[in-house]
C-alpha atoms as a PDB file:
ATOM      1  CA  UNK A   1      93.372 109.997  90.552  1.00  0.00           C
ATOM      2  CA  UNK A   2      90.689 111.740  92.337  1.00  0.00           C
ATOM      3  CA  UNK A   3      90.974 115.419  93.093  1.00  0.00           C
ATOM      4  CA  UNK A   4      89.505 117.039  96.385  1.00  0.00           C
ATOM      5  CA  UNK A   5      87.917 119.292  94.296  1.00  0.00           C
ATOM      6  CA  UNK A   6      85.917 116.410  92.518  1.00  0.00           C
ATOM      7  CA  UNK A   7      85.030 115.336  95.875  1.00  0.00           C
ATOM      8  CA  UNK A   8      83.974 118.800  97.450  1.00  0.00           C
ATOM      9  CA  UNK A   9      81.750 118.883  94.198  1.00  0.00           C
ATOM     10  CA  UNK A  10      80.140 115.764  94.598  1.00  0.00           C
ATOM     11  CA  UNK A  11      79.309 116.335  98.667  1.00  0.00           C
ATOM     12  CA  UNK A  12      77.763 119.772  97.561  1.00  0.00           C
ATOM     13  CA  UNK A  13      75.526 118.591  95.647  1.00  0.00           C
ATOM     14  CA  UNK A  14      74.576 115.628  97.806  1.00  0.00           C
ATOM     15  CA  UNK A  15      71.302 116.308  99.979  1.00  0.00           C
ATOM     16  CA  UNK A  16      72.185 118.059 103.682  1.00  0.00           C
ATOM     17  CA  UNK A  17      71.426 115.560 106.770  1.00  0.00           C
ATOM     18  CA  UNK A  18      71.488 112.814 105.160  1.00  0.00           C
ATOM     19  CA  UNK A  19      73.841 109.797 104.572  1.00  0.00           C
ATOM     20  CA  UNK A  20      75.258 109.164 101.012  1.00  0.00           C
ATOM     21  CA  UNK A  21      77.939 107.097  99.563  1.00  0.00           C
ATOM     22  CA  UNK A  22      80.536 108.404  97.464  1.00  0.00           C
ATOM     23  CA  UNK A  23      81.901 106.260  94.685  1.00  0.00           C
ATOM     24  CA  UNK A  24      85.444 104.350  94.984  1.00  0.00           C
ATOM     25  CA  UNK A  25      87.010 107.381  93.078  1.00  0.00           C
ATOM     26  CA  UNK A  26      84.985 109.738  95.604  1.00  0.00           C
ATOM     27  CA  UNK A  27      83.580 111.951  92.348  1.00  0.00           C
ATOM     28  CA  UNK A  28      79.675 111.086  92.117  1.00  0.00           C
ATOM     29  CA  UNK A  29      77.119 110.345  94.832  1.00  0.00           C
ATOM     30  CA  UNK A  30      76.193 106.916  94.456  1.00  0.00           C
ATOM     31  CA  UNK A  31      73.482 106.339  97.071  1.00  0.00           C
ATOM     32  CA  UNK A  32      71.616 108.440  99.814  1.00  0.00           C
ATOM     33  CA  UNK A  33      69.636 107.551 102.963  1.00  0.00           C
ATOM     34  CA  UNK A  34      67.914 108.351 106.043  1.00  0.00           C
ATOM     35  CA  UNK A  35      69.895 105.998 107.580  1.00  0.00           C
ATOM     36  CA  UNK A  36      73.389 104.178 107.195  1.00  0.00           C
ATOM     37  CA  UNK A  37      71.355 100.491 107.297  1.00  0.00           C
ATOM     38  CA  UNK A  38      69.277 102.065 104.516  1.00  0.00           C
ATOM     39  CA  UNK A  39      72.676 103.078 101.997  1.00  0.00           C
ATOM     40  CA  UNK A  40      74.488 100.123 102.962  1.00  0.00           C
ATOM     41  CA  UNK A  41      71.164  98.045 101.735  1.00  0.00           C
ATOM     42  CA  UNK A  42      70.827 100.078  98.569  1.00  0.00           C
ATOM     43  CA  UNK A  43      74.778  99.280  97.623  1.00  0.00           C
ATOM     44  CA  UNK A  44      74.289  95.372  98.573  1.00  0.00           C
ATOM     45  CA  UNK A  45      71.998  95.347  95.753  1.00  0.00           C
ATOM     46  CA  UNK A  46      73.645  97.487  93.990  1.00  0.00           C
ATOM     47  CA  UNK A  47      76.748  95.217  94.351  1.00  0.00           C
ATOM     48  CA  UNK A  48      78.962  97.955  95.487  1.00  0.00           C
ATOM     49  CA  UNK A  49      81.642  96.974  98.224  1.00  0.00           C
ATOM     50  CA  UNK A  50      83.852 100.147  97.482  1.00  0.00           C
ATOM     51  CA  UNK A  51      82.084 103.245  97.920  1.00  0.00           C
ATOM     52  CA  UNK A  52      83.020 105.173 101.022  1.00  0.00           C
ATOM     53  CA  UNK A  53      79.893 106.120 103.356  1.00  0.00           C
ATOM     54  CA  UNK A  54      79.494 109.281 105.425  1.00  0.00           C
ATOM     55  CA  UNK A  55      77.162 111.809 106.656  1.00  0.00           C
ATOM     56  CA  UNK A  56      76.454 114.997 105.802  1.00  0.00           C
ATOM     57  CA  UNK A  57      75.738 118.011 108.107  1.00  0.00           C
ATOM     58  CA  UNK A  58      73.035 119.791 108.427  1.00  0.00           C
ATOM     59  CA  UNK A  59      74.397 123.128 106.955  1.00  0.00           C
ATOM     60  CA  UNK A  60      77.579 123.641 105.286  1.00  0.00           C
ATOM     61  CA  UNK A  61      79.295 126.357 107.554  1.00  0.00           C
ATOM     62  CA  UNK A  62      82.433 128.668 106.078  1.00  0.00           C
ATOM     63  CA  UNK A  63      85.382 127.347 107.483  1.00  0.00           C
ATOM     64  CA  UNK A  64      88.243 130.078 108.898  1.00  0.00           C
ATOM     65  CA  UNK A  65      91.530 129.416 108.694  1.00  0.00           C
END
């Protein structure tokens, strides 16, 4: 079972403004783009239907609660 602490690992060390795709357990960076054509191409031939695909900001800000 994946942790949110896996996944807050894995999207701080993926690159800032860019897109990436997380793996189906959401603990490693699988892919990263420019562009969401250019990750979804890289997982086609990669084979990969699960990963989820996002975007990541520009800066990571602190959040206050």
């Amino acid at each position: 079972m994946m942790t949110s602490n896996a996944r807050s690992e894995a999207l701080r060390k993926a690159p800032l403004d860019s897109w990436v795709a997380l793996s189906a357990d959401e603990t490693k960076v699988v892919a990263v783009g420019a562009s969401y054509e250019e990750v979804t191409s890289k997982l086609n031939r990669m084979g990969d239907t699960d990963s989820a695909i996002l975007k990541t900001p520009p800066a990571w800000l602190p959040l206050a609660l």
